[in-house]
N, C-alpha and C. Protein backbone atom coordinates (compact mmCIF):
# COMPACT_ATOMS: atom_id res chain seq x y z
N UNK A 1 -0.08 -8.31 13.13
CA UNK A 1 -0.94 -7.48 12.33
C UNK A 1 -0.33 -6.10 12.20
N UNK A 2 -0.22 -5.54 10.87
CA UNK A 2 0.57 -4.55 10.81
C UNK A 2 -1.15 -2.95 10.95
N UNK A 3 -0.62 -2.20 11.68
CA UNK A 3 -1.51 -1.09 11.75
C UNK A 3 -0.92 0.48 11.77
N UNK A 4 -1.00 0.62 10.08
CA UNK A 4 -0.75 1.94 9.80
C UNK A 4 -0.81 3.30 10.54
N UNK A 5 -0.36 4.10 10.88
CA UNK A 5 -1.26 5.36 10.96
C UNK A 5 -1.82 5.76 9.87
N UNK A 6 -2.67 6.15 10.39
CA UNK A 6 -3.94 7.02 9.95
C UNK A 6 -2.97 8.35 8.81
N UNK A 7 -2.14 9.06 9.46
CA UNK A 7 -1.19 9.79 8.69
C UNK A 7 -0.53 9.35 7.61
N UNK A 8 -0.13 8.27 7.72
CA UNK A 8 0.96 7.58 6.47
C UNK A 8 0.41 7.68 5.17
N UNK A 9 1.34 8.01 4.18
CA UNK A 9 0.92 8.28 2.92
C UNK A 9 1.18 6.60 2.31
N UNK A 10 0.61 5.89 1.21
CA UNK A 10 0.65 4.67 1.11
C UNK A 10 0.25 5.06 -0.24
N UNK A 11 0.82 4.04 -1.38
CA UNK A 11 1.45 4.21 -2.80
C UNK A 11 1.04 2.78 -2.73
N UNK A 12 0.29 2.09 -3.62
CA UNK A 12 0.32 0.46 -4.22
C UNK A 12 0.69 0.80 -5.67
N UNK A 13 1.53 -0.08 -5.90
CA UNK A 13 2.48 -0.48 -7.49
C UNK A 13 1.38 -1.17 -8.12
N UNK A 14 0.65 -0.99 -9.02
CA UNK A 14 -0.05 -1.86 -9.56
C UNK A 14 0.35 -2.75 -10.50
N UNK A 15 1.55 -2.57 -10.88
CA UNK A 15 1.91 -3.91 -11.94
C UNK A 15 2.68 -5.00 -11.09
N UNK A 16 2.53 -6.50 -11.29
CA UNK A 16 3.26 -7.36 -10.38
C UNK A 16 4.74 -6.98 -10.32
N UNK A 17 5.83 -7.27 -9.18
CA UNK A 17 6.71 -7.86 -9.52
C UNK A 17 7.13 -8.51 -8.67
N UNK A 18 8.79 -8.76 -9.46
CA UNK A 18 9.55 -10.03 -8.76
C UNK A 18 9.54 -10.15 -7.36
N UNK A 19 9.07 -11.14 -6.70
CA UNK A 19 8.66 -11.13 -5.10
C UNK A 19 9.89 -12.29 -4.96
N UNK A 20 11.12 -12.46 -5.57
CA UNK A 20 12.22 -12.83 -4.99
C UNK A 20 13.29 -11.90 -4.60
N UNK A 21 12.46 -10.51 -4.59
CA UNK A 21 13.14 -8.62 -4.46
C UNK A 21 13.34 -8.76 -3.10
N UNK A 22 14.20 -8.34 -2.30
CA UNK A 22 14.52 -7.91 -0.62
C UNK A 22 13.92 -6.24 -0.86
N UNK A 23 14.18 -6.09 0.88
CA UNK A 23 13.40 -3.96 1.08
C UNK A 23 14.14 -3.72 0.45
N UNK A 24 15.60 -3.57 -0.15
CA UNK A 24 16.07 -2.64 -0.35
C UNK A 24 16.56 -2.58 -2.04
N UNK A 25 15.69 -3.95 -2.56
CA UNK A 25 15.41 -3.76 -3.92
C UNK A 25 13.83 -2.96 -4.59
N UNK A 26 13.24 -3.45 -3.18
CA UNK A 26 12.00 -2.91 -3.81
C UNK A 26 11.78 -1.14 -3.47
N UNK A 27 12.81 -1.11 -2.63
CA UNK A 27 12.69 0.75 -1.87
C UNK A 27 13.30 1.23 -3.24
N UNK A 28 14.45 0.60 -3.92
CA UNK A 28 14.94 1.17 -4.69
C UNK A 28 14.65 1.41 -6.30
N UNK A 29 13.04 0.04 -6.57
CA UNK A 29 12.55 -0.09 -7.54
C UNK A 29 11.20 1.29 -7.25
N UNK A 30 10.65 1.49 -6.56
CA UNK A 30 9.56 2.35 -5.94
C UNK A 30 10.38 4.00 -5.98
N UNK A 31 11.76 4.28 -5.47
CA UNK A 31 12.36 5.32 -5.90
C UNK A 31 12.05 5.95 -7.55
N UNK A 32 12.74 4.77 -8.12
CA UNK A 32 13.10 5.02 -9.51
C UNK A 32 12.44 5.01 -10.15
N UNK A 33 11.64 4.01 -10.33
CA UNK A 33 10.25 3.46 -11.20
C UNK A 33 8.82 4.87 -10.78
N UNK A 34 8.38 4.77 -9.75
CA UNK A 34 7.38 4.67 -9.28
C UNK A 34 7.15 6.30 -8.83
N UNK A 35 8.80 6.65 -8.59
CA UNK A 35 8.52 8.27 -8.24
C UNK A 35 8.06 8.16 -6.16
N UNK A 36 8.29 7.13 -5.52
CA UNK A 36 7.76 7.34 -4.45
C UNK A 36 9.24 6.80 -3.76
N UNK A 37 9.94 7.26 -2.89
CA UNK A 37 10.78 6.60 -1.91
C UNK A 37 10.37 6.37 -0.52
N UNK A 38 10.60 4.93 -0.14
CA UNK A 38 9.85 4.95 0.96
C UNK A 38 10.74 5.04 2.36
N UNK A 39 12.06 5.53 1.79
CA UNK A 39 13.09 6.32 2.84
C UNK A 39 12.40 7.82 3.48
N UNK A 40 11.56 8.29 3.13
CA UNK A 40 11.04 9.38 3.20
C UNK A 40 9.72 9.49 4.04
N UNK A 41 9.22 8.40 4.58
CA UNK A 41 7.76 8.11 5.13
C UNK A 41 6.73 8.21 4.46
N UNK A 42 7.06 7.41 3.33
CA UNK A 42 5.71 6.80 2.74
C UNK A 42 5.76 5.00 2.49
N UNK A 43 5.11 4.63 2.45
CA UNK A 43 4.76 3.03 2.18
C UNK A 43 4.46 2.46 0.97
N UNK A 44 4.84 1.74 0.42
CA UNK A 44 4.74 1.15 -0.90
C UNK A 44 4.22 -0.11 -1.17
N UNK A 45 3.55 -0.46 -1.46
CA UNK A 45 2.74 -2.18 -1.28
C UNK A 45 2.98 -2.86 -3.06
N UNK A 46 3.72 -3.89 -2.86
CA UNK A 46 3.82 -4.51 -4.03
C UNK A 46 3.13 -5.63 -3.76
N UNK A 47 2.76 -6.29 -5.31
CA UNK A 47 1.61 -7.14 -5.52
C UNK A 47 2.45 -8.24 -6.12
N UNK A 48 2.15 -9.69 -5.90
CA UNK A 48 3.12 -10.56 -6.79
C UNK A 48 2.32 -11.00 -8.30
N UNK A 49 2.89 -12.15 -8.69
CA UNK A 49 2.14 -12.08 -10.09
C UNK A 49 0.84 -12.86 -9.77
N UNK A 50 0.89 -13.99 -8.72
CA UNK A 50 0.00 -14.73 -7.65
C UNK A 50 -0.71 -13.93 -7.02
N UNK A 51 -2.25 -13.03 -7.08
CA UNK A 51 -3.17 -12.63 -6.23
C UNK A 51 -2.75 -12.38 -4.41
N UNK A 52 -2.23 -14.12 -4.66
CA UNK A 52 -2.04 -14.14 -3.18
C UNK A 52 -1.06 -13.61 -2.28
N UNK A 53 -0.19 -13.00 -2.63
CA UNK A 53 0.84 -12.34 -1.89
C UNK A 53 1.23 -10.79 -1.94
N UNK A 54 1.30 -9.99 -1.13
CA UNK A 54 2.16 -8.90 -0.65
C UNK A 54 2.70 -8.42 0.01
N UNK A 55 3.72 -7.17 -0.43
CA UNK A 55 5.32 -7.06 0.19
C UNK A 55 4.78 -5.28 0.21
N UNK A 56 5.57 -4.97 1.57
CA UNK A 56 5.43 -3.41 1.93
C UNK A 56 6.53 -3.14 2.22
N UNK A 57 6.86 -2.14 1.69
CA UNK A 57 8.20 -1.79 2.33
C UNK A 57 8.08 -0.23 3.00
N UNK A 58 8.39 0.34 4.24
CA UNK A 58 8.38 1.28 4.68
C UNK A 58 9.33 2.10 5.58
N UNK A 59 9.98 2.84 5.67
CA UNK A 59 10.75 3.93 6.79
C UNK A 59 10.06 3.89 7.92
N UNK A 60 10.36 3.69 9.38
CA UNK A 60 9.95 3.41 10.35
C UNK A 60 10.59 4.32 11.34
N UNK A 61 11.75 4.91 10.70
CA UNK A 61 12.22 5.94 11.82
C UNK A 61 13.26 6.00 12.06
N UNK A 62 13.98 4.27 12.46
CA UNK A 62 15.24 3.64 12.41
C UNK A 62 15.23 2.48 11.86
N UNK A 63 14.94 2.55 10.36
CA UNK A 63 14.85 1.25 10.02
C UNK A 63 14.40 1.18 8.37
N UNK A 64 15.01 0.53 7.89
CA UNK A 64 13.34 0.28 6.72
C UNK A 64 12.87 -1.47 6.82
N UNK A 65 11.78 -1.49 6.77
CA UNK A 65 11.00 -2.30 7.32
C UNK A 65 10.19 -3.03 6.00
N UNK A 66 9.85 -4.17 5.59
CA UNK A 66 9.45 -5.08 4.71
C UNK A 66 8.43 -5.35 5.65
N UNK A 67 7.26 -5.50 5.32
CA UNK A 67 6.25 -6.52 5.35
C UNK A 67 5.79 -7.80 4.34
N UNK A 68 5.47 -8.75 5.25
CA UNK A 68 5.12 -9.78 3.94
C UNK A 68 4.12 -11.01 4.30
N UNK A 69 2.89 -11.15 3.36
CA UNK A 69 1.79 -11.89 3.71
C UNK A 69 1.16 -12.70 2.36
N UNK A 70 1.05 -13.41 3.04
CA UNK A 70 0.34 -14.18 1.76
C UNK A 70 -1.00 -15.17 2.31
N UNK A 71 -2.28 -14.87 2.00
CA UNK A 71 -3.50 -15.10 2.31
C UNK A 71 -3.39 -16.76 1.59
N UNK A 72 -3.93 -17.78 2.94
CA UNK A 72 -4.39 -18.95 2.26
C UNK A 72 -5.69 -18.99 1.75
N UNK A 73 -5.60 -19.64 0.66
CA UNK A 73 -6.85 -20.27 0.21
C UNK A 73 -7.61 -19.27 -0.55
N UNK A 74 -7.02 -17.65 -0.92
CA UNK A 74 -8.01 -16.84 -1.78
C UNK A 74 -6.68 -16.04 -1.47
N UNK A 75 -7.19 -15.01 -2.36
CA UNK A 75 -6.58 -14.09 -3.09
C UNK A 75 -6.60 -12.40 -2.32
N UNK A 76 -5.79 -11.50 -2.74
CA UNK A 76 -6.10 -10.26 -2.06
C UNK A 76 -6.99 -9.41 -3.47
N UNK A 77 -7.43 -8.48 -3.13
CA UNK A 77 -8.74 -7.89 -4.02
C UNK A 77 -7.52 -6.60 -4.30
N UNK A 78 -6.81 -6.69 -5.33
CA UNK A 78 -5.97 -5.50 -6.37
C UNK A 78 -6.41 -4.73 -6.82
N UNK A 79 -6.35 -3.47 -7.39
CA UNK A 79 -7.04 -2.87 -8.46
C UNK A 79 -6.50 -3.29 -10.18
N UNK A 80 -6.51 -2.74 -10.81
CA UNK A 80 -6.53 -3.31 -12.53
C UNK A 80 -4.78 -3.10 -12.43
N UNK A 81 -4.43 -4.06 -13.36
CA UNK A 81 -2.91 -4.00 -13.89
C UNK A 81 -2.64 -3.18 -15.05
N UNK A 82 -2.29 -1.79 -14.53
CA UNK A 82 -2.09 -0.70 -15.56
C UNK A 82 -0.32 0.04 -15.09
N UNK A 83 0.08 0.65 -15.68
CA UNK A 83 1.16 1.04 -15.10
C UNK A 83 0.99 2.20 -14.07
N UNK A 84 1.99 2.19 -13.21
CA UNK A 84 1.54 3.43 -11.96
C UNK A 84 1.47 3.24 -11.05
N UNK A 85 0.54 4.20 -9.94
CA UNK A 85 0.89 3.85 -8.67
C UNK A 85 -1.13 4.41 -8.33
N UNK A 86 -0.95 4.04 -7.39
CA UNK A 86 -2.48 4.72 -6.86
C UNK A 86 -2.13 4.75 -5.82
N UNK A 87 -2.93 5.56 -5.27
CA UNK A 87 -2.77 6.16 -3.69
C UNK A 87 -4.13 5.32 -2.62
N UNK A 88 -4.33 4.84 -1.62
CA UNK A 88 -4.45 4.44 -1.00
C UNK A 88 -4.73 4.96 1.04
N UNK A 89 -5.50 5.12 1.60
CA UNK A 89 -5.41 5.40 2.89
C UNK A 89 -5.27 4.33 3.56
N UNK A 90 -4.95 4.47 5.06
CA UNK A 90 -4.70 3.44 6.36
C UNK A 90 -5.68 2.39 5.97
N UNK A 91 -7.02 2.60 6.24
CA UNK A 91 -8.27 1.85 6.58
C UNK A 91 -8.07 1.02 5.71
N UNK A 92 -7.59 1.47 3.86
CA UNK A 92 -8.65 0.51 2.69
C UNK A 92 -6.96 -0.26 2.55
N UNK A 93 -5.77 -0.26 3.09
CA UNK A 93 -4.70 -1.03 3.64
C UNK A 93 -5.33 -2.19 4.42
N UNK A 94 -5.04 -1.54 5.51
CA UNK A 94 -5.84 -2.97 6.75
C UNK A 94 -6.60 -3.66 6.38
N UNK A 95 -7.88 -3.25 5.47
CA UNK A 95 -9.08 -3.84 4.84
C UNK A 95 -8.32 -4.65 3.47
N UNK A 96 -7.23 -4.46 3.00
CA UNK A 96 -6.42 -5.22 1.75
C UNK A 96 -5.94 -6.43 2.64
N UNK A 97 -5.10 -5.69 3.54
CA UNK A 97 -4.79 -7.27 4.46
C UNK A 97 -5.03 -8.28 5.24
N UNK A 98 -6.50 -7.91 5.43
CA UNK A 98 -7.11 -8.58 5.60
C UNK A 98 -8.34 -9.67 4.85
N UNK A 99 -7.84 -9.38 3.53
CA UNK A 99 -8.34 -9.99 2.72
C UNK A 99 -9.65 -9.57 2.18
N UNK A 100 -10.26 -8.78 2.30
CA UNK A 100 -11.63 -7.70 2.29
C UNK A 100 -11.53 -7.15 1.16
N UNK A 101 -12.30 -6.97 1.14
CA UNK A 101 -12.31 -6.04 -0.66
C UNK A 101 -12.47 -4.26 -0.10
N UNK A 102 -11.34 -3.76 -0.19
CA UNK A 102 -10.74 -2.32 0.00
C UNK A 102 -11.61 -1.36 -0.60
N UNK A 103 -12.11 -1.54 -1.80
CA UNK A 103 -12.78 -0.55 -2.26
C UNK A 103 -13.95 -0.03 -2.18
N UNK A 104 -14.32 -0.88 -1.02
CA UNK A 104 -15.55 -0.02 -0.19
C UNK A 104 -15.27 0.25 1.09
N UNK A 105 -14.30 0.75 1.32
CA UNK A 105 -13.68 1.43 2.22
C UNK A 105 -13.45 2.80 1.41
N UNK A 106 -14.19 4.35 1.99
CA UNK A 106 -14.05 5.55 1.34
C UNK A 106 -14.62 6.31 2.75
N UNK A 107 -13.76 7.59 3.00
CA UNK A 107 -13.71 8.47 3.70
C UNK A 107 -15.21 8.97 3.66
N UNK A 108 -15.63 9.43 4.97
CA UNK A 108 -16.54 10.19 4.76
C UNK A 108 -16.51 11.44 4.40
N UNK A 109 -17.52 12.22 3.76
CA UNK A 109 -17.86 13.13 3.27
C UNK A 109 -17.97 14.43 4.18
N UNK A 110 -16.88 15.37 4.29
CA UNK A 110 -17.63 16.29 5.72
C UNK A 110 -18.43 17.36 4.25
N UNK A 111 -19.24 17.89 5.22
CA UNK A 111 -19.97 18.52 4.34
C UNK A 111 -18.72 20.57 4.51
N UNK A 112 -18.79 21.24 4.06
CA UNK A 112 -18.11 22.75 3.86
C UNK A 112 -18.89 23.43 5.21
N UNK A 113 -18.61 23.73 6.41
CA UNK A 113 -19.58 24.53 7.00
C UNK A 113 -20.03 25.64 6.46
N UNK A 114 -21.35 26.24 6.89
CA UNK A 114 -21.53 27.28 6.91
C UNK A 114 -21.05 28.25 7.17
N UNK A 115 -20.95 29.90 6.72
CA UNK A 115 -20.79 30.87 7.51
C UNK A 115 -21.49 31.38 8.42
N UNK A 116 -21.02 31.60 9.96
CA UNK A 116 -21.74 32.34 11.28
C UNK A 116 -21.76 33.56 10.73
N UNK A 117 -23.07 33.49 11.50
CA UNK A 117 -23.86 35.07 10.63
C UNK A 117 -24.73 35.61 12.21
């Protein structure tokens, strides 16, 4: 089970692609394309054209690192196929890979304190 930090900045590709790509096609499609390198410590989650599969590719420190999963029997919950990237936190990740529907996963609200008076 892969578990983000909480810190990590995380980028999902929303248009499919080729999931016969290795890390260091897709680090280099996410550079160019996408405006995000994930040599830099951020994470990139590609979607295949199949619901059911995704590929992460990330900088780890000493390394770049691929993830790869593919849910039996149902699908992962995407957002719309538009061109771009959307941004994403830890939680509504974990909640993608786990097959959950992510988008009710949202930060809470702190409210602005007051001024001490």
């Amino acid at each position: 089970m892969l578990t983000p930090p909480a810190s990590l900045m995380i980028y999902v590709a929303t248009q499919p692609v080729d999931f016969r790509k290795g890390a260091e096609s897709l680090a280099l499609l996410a550079k160019e394309t996408l405006g995000h390198d994930p040599m830099k410590g951020v994470a990139v989650v590609f979607r295949a054209k199949r619901a059911d599969r995704v590929k992460i590719v990330v900088w780890d420190g000493s390394g770049l690192v691929m993830y790869w999963k593919r849910l039996d029997g149902s699908g992962f919950k995407w957002p719309p196929i538009v061109a771009g990237v959307m941004r994403m936190n830890a939680a509504q990740l974990s909640a993608l890979l786990a097959g959950m529907d992510w988008t009710r996963m949202h930060a809470p609200r702190i409210p602005q304190p007051k001024a001490l008076a």
